[in-house]
Protein backbone atom coordinates (compact mmCIF):
# COMPACT_ATOMS: atom_id res chain seq x y z
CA UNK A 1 259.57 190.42 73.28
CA UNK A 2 256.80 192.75 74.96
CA UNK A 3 255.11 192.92 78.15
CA UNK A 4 251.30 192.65 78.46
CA UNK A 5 249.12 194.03 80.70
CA UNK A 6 245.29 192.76 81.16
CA UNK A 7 243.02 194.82 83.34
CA UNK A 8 239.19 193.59 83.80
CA UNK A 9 238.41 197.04 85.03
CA UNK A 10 234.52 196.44 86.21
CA UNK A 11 233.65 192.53 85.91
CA UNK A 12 235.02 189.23 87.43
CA UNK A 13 233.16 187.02 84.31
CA UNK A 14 235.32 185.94 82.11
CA UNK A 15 236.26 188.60 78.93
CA UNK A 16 235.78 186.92 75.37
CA UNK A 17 237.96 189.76 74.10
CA UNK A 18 240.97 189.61 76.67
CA UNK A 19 241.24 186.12 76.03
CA UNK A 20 241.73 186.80 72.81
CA UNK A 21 244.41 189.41 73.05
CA UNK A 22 246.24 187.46 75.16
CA UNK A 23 246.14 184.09 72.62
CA UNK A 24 247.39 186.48 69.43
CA UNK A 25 250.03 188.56 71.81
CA UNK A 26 251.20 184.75 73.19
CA UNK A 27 251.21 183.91 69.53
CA UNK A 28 253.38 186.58 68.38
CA UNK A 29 255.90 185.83 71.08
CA UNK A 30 254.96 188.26 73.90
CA UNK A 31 254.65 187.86 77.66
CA UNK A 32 250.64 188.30 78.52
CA UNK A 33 249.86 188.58 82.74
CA UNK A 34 247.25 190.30 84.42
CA UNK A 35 248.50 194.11 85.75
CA UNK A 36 250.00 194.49 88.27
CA UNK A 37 250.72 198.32 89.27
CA UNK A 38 254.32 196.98 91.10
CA UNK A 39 255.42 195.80 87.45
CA UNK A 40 256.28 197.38 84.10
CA UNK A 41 254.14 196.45 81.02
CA UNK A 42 254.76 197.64 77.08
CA UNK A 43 251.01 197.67 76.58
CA UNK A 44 248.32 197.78 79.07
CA UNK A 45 244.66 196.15 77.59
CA UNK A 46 241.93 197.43 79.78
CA UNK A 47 238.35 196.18 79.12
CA UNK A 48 235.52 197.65 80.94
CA UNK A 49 231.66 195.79 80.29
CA UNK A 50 229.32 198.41 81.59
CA UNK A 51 228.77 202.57 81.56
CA UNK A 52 227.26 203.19 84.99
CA UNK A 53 230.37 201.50 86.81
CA UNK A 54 233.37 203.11 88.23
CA UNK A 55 236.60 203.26 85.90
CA UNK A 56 239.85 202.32 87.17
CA UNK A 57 240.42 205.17 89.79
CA UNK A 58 244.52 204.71 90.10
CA UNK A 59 247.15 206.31 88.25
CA UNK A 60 248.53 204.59 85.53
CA UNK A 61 252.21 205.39 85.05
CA UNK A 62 253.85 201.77 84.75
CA UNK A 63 253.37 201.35 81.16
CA UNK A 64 255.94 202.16 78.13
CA UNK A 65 253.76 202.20 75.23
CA UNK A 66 249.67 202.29 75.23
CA UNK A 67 247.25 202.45 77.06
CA UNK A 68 244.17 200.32 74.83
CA UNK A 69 241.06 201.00 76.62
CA UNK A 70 238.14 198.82 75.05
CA UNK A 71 234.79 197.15 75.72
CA UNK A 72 230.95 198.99 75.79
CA UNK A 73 232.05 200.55 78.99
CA UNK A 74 234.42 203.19 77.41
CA UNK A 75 232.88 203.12 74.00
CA UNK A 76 229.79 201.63 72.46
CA UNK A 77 231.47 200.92 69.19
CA UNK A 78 234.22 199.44 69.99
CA UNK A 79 235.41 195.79 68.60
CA UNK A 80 238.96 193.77 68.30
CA UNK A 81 240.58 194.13 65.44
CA UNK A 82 239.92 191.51 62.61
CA UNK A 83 243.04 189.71 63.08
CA UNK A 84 242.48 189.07 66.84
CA UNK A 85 238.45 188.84 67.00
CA UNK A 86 239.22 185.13 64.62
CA UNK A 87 241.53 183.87 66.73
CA UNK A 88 241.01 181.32 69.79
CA UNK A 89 241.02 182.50 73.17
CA UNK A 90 243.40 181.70 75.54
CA UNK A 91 241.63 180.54 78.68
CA UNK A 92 244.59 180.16 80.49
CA UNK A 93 244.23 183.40 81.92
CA UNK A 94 241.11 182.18 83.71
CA UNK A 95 242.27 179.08 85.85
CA UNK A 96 238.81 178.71 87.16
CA UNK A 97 237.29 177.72 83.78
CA UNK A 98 236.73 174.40 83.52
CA UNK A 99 238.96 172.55 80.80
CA UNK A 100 234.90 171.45 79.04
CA UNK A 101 234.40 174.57 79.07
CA UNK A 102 234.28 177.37 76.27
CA UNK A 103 232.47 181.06 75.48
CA UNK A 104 231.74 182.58 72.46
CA UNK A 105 229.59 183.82 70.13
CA UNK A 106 227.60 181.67 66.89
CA UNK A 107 225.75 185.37 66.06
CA UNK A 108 226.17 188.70 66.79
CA UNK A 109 223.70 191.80 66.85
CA UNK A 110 219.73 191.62 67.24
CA UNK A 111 216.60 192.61 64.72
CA UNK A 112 215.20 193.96 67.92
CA UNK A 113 215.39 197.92 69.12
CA UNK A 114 214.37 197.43 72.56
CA UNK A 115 215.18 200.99 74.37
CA UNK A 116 217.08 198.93 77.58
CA UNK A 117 219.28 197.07 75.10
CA UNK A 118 222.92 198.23 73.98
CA UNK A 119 223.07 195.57 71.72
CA UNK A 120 220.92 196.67 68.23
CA UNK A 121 223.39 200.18 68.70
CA UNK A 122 226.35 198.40 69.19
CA UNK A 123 226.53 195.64 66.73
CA UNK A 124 223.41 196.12 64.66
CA UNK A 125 221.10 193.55 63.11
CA UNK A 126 221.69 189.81 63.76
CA UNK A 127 224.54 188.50 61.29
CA UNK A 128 226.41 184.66 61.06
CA UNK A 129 229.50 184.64 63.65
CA UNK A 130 230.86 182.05 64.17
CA UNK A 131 230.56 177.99 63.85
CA UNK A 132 230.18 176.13 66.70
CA UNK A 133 232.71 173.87 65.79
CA UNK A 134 234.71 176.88 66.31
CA UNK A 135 234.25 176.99 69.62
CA UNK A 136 233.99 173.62 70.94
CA UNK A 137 237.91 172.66 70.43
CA UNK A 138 239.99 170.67 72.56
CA UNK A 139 237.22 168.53 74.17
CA UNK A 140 235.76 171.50 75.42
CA UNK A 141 232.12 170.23 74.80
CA UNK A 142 230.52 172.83 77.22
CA UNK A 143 229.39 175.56 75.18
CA UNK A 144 228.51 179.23 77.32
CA UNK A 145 226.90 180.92 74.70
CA UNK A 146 226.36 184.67 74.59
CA UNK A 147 223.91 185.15 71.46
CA UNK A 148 221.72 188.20 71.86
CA UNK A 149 218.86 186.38 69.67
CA UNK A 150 220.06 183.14 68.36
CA UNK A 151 216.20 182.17 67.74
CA UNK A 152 215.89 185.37 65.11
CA UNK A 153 218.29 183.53 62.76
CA UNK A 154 218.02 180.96 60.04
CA UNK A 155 221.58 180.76 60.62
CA UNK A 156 221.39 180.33 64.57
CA UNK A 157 218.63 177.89 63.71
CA UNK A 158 220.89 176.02 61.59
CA UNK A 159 224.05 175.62 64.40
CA UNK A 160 221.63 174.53 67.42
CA UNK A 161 220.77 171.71 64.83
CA UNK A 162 224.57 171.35 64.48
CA UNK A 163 224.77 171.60 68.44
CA UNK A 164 222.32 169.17 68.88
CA UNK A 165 223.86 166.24 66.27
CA UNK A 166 227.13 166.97 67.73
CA UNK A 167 226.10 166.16 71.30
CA UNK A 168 227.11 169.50 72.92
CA UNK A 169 225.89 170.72 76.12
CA UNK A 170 225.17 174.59 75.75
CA UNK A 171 223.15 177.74 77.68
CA UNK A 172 222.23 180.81 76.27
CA UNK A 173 223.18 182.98 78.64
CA UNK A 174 221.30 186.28 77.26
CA UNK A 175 218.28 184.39 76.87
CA UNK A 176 215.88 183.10 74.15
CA UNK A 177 213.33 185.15 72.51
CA UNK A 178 210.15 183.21 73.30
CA UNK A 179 207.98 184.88 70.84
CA UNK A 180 210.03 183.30 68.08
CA UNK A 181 209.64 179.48 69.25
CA UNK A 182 207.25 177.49 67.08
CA UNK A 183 206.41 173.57 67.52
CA UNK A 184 209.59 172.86 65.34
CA UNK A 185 211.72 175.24 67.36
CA UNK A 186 210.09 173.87 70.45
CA UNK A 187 211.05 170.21 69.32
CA UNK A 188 214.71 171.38 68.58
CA UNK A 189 214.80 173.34 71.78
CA UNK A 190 213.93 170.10 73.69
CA UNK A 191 216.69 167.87 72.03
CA UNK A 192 219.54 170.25 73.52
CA UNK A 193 221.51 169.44 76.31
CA UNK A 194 221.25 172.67 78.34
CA UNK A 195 223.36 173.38 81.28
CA UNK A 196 221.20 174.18 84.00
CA UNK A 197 218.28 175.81 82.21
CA UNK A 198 216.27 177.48 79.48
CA UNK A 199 216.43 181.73 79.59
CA UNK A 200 213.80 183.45 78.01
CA UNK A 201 213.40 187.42 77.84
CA UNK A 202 210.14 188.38 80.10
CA UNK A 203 210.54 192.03 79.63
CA UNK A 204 206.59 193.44 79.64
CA UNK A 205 203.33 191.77 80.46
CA UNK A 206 202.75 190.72 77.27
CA UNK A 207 206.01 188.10 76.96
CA UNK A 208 204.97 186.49 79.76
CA UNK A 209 202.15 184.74 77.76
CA UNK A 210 204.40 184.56 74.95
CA UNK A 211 206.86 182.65 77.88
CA UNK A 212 204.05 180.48 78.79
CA UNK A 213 203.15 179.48 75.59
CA UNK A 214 206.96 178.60 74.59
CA UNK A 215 207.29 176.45 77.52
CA UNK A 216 204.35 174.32 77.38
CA UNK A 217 205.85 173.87 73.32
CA UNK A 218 209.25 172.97 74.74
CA UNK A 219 208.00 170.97 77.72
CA UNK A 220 205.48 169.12 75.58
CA UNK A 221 208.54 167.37 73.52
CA UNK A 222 210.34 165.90 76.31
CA UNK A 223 212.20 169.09 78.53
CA UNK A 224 212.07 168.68 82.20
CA UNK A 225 214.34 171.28 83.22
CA UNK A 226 214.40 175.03 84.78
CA UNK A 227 213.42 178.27 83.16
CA UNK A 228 214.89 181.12 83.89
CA UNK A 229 214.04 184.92 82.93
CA UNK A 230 215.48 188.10 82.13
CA UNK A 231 213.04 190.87 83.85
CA UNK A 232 213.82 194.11 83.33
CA UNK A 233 212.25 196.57 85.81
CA UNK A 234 210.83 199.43 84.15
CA UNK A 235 209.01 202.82 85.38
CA UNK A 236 205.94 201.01 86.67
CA UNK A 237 206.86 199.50 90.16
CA UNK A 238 203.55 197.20 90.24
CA UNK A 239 203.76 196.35 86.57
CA UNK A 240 207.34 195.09 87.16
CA UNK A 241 206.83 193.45 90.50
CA UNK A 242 203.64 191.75 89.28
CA UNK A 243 205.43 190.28 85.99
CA UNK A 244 208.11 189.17 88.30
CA UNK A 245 206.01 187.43 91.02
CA UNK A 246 204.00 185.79 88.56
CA UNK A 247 206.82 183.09 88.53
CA UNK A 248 206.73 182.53 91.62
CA UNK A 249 203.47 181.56 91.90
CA UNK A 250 204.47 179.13 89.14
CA UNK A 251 206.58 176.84 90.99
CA UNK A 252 210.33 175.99 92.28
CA UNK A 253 211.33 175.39 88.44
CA UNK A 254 210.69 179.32 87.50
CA UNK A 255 213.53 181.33 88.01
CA UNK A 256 213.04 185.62 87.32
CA UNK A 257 216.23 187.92 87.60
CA UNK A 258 215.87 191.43 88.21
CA UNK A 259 217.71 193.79 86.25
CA UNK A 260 216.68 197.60 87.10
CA UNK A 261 217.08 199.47 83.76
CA UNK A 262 219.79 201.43 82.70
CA UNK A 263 219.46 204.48 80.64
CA UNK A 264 222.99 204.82 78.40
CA UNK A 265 222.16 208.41 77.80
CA UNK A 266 222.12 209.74 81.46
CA UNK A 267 225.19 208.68 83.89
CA UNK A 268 224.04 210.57 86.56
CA UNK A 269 220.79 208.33 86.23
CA UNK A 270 219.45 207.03 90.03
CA UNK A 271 218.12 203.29 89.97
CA UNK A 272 214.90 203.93 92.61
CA UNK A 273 215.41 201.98 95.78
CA UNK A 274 212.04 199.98 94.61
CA UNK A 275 214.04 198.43 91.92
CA UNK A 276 216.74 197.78 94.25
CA UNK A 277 214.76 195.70 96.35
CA UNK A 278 213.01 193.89 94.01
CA UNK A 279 216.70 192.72 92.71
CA UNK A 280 217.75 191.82 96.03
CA UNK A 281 214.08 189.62 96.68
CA UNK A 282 214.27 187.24 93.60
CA UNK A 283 217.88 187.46 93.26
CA UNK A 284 217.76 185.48 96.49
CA UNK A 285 216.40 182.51 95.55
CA UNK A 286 215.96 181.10 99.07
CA UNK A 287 214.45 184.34 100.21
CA UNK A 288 212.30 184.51 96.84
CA UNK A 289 211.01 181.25 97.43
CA UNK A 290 210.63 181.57 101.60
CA UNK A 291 208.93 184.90 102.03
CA UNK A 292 206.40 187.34 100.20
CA UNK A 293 207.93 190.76 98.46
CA UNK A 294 205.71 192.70 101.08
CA UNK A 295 207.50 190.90 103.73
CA UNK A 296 210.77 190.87 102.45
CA UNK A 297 212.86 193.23 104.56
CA UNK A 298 215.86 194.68 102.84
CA UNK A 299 216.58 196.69 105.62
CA UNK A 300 216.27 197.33 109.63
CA UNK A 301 213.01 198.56 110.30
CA UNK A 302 211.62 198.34 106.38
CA UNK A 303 209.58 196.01 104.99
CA UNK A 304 208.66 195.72 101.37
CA UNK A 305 204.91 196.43 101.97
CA UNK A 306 205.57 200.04 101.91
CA UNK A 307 205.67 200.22 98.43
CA UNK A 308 201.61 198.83 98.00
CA UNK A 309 200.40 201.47 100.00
């Protein structure tokens, strides 16, 4: 009987794929726990999400066999092997996940080749995944979905029916493309229970009419909920501050998030302080919704209005 190490390296979220390595090592008789560096392991699992955080800066020298380093952080093209990727996580290693509760994915990859997004590089065009019945076992009816561009699929189209007639409670937590939703995807789209909210993309100028006109679809069948947008902050600071302040003229039930852009192919890449700011405004919903970006100060002695002159 082994020894297993977990190590989230860069994220507190809970990891699809560590989950899953510890169900099939707990399956195949092994001891799974998260690392500790005061303990001995057999194999040591670490998963890191994203390139432009700091690796694990310690020295490992607690662990007999290998070291399995995995995740888009340390390589863009890596997956679990077939034999663990179809298995059921284990959840257990996340005590604060509610027992309703369960992540996964119905599709994987995106049609789209937007130059901010990891995903069309790492996974390729949308594809079938999974069934949702796959995910919601064991009474866990609460579906966290992470589904680059569920709305780009028959497929995806066909398990938010499914969702729907099964009386599941789901969010999208990527977001929705809203350029995709039609009256009949608007009239599906109302019929789910969400939890929380709606996310739509609202990446350039142009998507936020496309947002508009998805949510006066969805709204006109019946939704009464939040929206909630994806904005990544490009080159342009006014472009990206006016695309983001437009929802706030819009009312308590519009909710942006800021996320600066990220090139993959330069690590020594500087997010401008402008982006920074922005973040830290709308990310702040009681300061988004209290006080002006150009009043907003981030800082002793700055105030946002620096960056109109």
């Amino acid at each position: 009987m082994d020894k297993i190490g977990l190590m989230s390296v860069d994220s507190n979220y809970p990891n699809l794929a560590l989950m899953k390595i510890s169900a099939f090592h707990k399956q195949n008789g092994n001891n799974v726990e998260w690392y500790n560096p005061f303990d001995n392991y057999d194999k040591l699992y670490m998963a890191k999400v994203f390139t432009f955080t700091p690796d694990y800066k310690y020295f490992i020298s607690n662990i007999k066999g290998e070291v399995i380093r995995g995740g888009t952080g340390y390589d863009i093209h890596s997956c679990l092997p077939k034999e663990i990727d179809c298995i059921q996580p284990d959840y257990s290693i996340y005590p604060s996940i509610d027992k309703r509760t369960a992540y996964g994915f119905l599709t994987r990859g995106c049609p789209n080749k937007c130059k901010w997004c990891v995903v069309p590089l790492k996974e390729g065009n949308i594809r079938p995944y999974m069934d949702v019945e796959e995910i919601s076992i064991k009474g866990r009816k609460n579906l966290i979905l992470m589904d680059n561009n569920i709305l780009a699929s028959d497929y995806g189209l066909q398990q938010i029916e499914k969702i729907v007639r099964l009386g599941l409670k789901v969010d999208f937590n990527q977001g929705l493309d809203a350029r995709l939703v039609t009256e009949d995807i608007a009239k599906l789209l109302a019929k789910v229970k969400w939890i929380k909210r709606i996310r739509f993309g609202c990446d350039t100028q142009g998507q936020i009419a496309e947002c508009e006109r998805a949510i006066s679809l969805i709204d006109k069948y019946g939704y009464h909920g939040e929206y909630f947008f994806y904005c990544i902050l490009l080159d342009d600071f006014k472009e990206s501050f006016s695309r983001v302040n437009h929802w706030r003229d819009k009312g308590k039930k519009f909710l942006p998030h800021c996320q600066p852009y990220r090139d993959l192919n330069n690590p020594r890449q500087i997010i401008p302080q402008w982006q920074k700011d922005l973040a830290s405004w709308a990310d702040k919903k009681w300061v988004f919704r209290s006080c002006e970006f150009k009043d907003f100060e981030p800082r002793k002695g700055f105030k946002c209005k620096e960056y109109f002159i």
